[in-house]
C-alpha atoms as a PDB file:
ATOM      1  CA  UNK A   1      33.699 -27.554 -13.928  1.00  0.00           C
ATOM      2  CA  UNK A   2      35.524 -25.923 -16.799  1.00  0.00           C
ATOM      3  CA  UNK A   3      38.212 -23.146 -15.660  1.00  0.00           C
ATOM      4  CA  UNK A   4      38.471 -19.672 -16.768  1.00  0.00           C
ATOM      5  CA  UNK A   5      41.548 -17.884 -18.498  1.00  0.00           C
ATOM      6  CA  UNK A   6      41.998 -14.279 -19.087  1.00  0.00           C
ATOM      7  CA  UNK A   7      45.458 -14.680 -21.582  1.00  0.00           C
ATOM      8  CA  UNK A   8      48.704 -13.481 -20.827  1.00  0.00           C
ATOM      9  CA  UNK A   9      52.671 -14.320 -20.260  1.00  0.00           C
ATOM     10  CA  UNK A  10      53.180 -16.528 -17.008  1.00  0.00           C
ATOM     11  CA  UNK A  11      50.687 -18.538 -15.531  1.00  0.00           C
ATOM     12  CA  UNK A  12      48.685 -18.471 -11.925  1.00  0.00           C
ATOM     13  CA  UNK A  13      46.411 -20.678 -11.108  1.00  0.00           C
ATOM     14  CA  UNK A  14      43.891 -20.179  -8.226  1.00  0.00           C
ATOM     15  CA  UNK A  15      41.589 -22.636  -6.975  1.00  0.00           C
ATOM     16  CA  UNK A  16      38.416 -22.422  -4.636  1.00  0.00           C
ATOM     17  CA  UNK A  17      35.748 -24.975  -3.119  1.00  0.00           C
ATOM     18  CA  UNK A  18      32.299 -25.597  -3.472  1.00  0.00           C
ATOM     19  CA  UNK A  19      29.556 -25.723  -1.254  1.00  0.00           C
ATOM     20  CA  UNK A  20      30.010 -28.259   1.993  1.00  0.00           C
ATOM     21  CA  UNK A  21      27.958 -28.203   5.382  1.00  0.00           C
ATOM     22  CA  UNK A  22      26.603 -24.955   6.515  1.00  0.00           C
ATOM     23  CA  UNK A  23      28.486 -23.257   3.332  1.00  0.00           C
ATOM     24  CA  UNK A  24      25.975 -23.205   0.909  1.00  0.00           C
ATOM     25  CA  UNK A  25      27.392 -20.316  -0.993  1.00  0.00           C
ATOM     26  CA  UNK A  26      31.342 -20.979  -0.371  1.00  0.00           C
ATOM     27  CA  UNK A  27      32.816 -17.664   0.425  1.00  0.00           C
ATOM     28  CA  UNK A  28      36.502 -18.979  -1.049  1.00  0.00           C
ATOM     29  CA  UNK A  29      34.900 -19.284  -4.651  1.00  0.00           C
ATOM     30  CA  UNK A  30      33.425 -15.731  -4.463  1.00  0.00           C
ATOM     31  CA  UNK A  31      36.753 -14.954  -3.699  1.00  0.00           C
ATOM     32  CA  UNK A  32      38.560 -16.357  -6.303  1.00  0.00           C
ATOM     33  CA  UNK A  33      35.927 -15.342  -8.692  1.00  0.00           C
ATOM     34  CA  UNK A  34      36.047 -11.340  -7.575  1.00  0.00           C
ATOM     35  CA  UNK A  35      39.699 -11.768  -8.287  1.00  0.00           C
ATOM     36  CA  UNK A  36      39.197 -13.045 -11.567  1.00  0.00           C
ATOM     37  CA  UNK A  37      37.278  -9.954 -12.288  1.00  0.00           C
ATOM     38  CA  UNK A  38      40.600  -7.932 -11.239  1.00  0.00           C
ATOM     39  CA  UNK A  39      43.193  -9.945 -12.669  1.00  0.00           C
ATOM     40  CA  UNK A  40      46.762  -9.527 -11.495  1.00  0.00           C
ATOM     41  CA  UNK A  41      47.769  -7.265 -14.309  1.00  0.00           C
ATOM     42  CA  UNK A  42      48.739  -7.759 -17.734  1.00  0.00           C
ATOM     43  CA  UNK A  43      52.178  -9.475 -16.859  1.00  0.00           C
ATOM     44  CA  UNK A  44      50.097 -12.830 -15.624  1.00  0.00           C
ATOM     45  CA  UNK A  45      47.434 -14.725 -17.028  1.00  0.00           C
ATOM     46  CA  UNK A  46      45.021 -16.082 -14.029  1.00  0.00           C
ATOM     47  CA  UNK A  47      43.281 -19.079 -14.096  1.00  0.00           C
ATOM     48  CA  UNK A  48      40.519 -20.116 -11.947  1.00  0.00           C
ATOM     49  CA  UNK A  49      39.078 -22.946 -10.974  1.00  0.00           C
ATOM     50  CA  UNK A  50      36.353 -24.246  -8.449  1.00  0.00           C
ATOM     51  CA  UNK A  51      37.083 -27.872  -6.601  1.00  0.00           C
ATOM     52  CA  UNK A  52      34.292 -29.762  -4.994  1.00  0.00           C
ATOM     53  CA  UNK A  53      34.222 -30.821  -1.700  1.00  0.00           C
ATOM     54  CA  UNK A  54      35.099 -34.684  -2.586  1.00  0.00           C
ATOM     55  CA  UNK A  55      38.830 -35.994  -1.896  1.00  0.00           C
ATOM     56  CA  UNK A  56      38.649 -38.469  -5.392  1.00  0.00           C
ATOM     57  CA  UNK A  57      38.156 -35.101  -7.166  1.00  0.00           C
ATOM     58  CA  UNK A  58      40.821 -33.259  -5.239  1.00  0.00           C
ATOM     59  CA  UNK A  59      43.628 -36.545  -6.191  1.00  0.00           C
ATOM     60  CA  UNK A  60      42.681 -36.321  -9.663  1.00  0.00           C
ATOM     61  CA  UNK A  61      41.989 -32.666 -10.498  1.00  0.00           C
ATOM     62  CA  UNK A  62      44.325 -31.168  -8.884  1.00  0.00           C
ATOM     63  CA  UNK A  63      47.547 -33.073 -10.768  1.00  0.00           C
ATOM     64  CA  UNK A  64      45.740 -32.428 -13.878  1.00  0.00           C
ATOM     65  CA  UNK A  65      45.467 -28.664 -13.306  1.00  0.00           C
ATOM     66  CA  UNK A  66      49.323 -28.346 -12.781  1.00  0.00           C
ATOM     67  CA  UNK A  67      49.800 -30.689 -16.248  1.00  0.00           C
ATOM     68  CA  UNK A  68      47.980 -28.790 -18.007  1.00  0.00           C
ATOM     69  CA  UNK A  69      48.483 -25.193 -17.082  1.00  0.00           C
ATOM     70  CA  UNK A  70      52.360 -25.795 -16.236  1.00  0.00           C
ATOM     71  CA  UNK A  71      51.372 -23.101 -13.666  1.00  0.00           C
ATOM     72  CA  UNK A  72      54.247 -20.269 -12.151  1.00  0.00           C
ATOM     73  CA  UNK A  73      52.009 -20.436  -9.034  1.00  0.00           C
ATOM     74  CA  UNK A  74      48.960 -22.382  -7.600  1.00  0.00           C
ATOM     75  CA  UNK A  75      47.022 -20.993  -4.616  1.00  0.00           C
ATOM     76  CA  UNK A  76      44.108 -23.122  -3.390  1.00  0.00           C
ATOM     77  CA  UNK A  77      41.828 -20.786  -1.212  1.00  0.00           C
ATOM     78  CA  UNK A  78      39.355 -22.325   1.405  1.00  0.00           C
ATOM     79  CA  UNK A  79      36.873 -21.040   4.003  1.00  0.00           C
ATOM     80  CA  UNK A  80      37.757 -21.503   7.484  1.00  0.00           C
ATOM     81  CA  UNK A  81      34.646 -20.824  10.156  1.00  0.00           C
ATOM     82  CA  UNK A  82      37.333 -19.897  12.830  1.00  0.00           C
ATOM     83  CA  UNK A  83      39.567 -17.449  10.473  1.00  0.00           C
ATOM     84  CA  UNK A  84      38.860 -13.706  11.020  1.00  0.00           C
ATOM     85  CA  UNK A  85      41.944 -12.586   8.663  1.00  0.00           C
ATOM     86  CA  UNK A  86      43.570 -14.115   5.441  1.00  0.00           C
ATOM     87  CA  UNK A  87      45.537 -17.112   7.260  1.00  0.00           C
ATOM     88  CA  UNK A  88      48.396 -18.134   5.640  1.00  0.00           C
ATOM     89  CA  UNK A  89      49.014 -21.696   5.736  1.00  0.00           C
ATOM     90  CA  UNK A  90      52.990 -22.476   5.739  1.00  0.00           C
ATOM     91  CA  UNK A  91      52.520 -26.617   5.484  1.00  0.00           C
ATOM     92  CA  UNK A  92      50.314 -29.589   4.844  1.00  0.00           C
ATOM     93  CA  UNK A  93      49.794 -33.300   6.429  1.00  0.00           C
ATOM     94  CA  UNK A  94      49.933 -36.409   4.553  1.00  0.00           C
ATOM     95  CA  UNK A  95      47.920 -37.969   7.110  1.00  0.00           C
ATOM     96  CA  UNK A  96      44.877 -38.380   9.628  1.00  0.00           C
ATOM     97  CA  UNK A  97      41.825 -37.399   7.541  1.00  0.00           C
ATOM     98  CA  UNK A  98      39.032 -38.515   9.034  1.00  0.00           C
ATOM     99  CA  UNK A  99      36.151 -36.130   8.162  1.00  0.00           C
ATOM    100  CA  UNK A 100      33.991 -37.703   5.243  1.00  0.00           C
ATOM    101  CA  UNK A 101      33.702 -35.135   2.356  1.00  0.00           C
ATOM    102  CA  UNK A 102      30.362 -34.350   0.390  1.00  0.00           C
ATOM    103  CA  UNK A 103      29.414 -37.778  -0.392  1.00  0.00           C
ATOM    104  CA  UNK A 104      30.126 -39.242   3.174  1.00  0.00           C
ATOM    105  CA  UNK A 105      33.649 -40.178   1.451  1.00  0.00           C
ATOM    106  CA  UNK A 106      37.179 -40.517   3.309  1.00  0.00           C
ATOM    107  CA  UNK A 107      40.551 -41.010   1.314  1.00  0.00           C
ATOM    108  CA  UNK A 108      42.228 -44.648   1.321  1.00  0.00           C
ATOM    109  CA  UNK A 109      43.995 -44.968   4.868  1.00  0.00           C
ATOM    110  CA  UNK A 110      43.161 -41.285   6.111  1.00  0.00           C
ATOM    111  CA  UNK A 111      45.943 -40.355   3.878  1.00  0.00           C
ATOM    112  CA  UNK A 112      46.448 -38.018   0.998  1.00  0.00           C
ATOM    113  CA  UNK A 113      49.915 -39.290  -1.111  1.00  0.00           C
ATOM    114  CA  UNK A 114      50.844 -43.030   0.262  1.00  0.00           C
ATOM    115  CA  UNK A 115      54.594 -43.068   0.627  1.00  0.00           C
ATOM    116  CA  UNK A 116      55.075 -39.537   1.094  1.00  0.00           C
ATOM    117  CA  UNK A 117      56.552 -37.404   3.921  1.00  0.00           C
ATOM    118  CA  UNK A 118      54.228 -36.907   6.761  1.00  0.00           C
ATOM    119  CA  UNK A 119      54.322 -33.312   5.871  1.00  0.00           C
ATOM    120  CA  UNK A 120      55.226 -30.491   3.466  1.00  0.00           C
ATOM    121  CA  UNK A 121      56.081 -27.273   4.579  1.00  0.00           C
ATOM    122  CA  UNK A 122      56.165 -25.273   1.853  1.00  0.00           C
ATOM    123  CA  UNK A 123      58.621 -23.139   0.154  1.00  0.00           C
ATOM    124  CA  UNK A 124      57.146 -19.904  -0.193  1.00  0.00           C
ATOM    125  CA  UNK A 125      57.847 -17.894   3.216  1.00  0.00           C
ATOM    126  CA  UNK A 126      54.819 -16.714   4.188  1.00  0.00           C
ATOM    127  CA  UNK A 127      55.955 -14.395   7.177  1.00  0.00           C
ATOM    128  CA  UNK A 128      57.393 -12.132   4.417  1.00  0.00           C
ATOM    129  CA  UNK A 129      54.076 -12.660   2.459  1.00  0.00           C
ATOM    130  CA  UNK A 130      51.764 -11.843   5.391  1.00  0.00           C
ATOM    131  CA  UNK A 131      53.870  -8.971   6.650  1.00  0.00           C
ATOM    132  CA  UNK A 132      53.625  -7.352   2.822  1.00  0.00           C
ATOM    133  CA  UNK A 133      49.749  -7.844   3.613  1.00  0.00           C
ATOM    134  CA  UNK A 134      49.404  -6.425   6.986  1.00  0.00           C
ATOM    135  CA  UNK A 135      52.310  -3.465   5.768  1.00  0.00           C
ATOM    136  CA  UNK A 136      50.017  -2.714   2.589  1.00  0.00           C
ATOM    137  CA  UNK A 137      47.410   0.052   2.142  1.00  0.00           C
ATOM    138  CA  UNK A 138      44.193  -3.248   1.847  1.00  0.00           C
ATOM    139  CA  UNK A 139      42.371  -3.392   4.439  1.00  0.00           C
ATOM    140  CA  UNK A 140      42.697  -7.084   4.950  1.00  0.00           C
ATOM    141  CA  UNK A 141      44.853  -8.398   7.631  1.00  0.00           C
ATOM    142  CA  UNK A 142      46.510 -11.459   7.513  1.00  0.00           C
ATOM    143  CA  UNK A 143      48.339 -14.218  10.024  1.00  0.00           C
ATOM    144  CA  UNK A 144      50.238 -17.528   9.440  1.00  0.00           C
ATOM    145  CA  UNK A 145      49.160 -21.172  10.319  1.00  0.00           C
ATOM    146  CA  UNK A 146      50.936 -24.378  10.337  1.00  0.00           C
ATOM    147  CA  UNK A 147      47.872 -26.134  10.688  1.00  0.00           C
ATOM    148  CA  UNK A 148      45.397 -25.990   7.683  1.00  0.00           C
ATOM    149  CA  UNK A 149      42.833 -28.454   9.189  1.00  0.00           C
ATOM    150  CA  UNK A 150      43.051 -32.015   8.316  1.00  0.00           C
ATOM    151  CA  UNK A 151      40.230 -31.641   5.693  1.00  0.00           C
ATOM    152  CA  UNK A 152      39.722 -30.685   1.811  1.00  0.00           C
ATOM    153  CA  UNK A 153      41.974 -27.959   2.343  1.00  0.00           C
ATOM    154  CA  UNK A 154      44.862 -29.387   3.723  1.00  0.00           C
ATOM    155  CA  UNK A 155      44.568 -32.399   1.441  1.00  0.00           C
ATOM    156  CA  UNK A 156      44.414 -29.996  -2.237  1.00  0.00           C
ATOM    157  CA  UNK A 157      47.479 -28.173  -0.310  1.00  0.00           C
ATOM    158  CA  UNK A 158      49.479 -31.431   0.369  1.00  0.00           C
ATOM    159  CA  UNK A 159      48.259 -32.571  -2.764  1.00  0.00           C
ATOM    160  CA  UNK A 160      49.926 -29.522  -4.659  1.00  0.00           C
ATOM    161  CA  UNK A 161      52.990 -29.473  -2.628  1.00  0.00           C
ATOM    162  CA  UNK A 162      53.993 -32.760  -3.185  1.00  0.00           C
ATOM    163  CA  UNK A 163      53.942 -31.677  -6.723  1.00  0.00           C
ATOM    164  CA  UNK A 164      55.785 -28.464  -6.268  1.00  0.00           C
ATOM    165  CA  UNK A 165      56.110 -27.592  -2.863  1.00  0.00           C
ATOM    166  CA  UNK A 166      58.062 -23.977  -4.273  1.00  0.00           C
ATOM    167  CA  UNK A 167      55.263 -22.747  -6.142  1.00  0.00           C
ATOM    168  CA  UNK A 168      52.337 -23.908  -3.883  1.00  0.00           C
ATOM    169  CA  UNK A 169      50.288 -21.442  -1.158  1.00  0.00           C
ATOM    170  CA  UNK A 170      46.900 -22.015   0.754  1.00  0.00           C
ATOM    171  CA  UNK A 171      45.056 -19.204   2.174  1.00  0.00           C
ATOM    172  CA  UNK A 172      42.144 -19.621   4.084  1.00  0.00           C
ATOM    173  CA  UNK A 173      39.773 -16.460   3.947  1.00  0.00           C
ATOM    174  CA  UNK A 174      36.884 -16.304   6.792  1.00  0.00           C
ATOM    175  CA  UNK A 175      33.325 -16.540   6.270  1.00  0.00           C
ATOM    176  CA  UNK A 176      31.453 -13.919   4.363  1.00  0.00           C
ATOM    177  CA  UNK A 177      31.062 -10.228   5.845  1.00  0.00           C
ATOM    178  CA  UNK A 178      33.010 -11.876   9.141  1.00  0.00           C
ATOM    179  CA  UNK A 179      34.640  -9.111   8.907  1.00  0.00           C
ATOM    180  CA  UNK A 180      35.186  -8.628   4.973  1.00  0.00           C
ATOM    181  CA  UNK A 181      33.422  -8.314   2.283  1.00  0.00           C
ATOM    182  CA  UNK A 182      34.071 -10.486  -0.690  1.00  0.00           C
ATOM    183  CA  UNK A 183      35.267  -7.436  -3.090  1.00  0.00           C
ATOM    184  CA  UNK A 184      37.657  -6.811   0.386  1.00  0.00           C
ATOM    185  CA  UNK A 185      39.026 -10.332   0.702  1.00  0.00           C
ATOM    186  CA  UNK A 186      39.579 -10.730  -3.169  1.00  0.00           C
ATOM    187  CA  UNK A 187      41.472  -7.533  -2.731  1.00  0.00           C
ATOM    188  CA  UNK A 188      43.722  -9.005   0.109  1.00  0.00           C
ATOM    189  CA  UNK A 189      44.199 -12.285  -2.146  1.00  0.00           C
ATOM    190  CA  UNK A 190      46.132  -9.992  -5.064  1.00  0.00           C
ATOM    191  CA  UNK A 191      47.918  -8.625  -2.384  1.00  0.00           C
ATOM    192  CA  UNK A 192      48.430 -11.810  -1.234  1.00  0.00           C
ATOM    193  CA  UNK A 193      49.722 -13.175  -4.526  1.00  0.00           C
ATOM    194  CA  UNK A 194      51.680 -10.300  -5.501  1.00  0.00           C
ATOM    195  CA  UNK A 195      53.562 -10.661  -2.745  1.00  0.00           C
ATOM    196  CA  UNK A 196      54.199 -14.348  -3.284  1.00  0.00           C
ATOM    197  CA  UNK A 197      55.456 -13.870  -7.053  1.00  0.00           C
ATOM    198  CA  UNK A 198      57.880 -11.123  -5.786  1.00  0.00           C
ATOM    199  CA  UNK A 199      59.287 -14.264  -3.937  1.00  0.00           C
ATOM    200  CA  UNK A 200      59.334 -17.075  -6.914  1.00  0.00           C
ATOM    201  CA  UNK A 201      60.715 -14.497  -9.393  1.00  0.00           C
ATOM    202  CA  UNK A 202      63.377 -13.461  -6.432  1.00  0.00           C
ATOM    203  CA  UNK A 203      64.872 -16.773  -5.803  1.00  0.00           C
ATOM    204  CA  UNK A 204      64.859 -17.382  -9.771  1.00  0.00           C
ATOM    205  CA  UNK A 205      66.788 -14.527 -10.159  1.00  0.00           C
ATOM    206  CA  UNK A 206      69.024 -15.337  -7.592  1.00  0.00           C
ATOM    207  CA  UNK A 207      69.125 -19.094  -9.292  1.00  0.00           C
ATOM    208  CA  UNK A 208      69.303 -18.073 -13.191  1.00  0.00           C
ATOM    209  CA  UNK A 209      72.839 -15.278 -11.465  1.00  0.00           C
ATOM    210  CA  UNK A 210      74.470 -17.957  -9.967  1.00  0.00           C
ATOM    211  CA  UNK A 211      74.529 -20.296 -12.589  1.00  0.00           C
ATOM    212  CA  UNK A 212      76.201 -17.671 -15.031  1.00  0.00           C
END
């Protein structure tokens, strides 16, 4: 499926899923899409783009998102039936997926990059990010994971963090209306981001004044 741009100066690119099992509509994509509507302000163009449920699609899309966007950021968003806040997912697993995707489908060997780590955690803290959310006038609360599920999810979020594990997030939102509404979550996933950029453009600062 084509991606959307709205143009601008740097680059974010967010990602959402399709439909899988009892997610007909997938509440991630309305998500990403209600923040599309937003933007992030005329500092950052936002690009959007929606990932089916299928972990050949994931490997291939996903490295040819970040080649051709060259993005500042990439946040993949998923739905998670258990989440009842934004949940912050600090790392991803290489291994151990066993759940076949929409067309009864499981990755070579369970595994998402062969000769890589057994896990990324990645580089963005997001302790500071979710306590910006939960400190912040949205409504949305948010908590951190180190566990994003050993499905699609996990695999786009190892995928991307083996690429760049310093400008990679994954938030899972929960299921429609359970408690928020989709104009309500996309708010807490700008919130989300903003909070995240604060961090990439701090440590380049810090980077770009010790190198003078």
């Amino acid at each position: 499926m084509p991606s959307h741009v709205k143009p601008s100066k740097k680059t974010v690119l967010v990602t959402g899923f399709g439909p899988f099992g009892i997610y007909k509509v997938n509440t991630s994509w309305e998500a990403v899409k209600e923040l599309y509507k937003e933007g992030l302000g005329a500092d950052w163009e936002l690009v959007i783009y929606e990932i089916p449920v299928e972990y050949c699609t994931v490997k291939s899309i996903v490295p040819q998102l970040w080649e051709q966007h060259n993005p500042d950021l990439v946040v993949h968003v998923g739905v998670s039936g258990i989440a009842s806040e934004l949940t912050l997912e600090q790392k991803a697993f290489n291994y151990g997926y066993e759940r076949k995707d929409v067309n009864n489908c499981l990755p070579e060997a369970n595994c998402c990059v062969h000769g890589a780590d057994e896990s990324i955690t990645a580089g963005i803290q997001m302790n500071v990010v979710c306590a910006d959310i939960n400190n912040s006038d949205s409504k949305i609360k948010a908590v951190v994971s180190h566990d994003a599920g050993r499905y699609l999810c996990d695999f786009s979020y190892f995928t991307s963090l083996h690429i760049n594990k310093h400008r990679t997030a994954f938030i899972h939102v929960p299921p429609m209306d359970q408690p928020y509404t989709v104009q309500e979550l996309a708010e807490g996933l700008k919130v989300a981001i903003t909070a995240m950029l604060k961090q990439i453009e701090e440590k380049l600062e810090m980077v770009e004044g010790n190198s003078k």
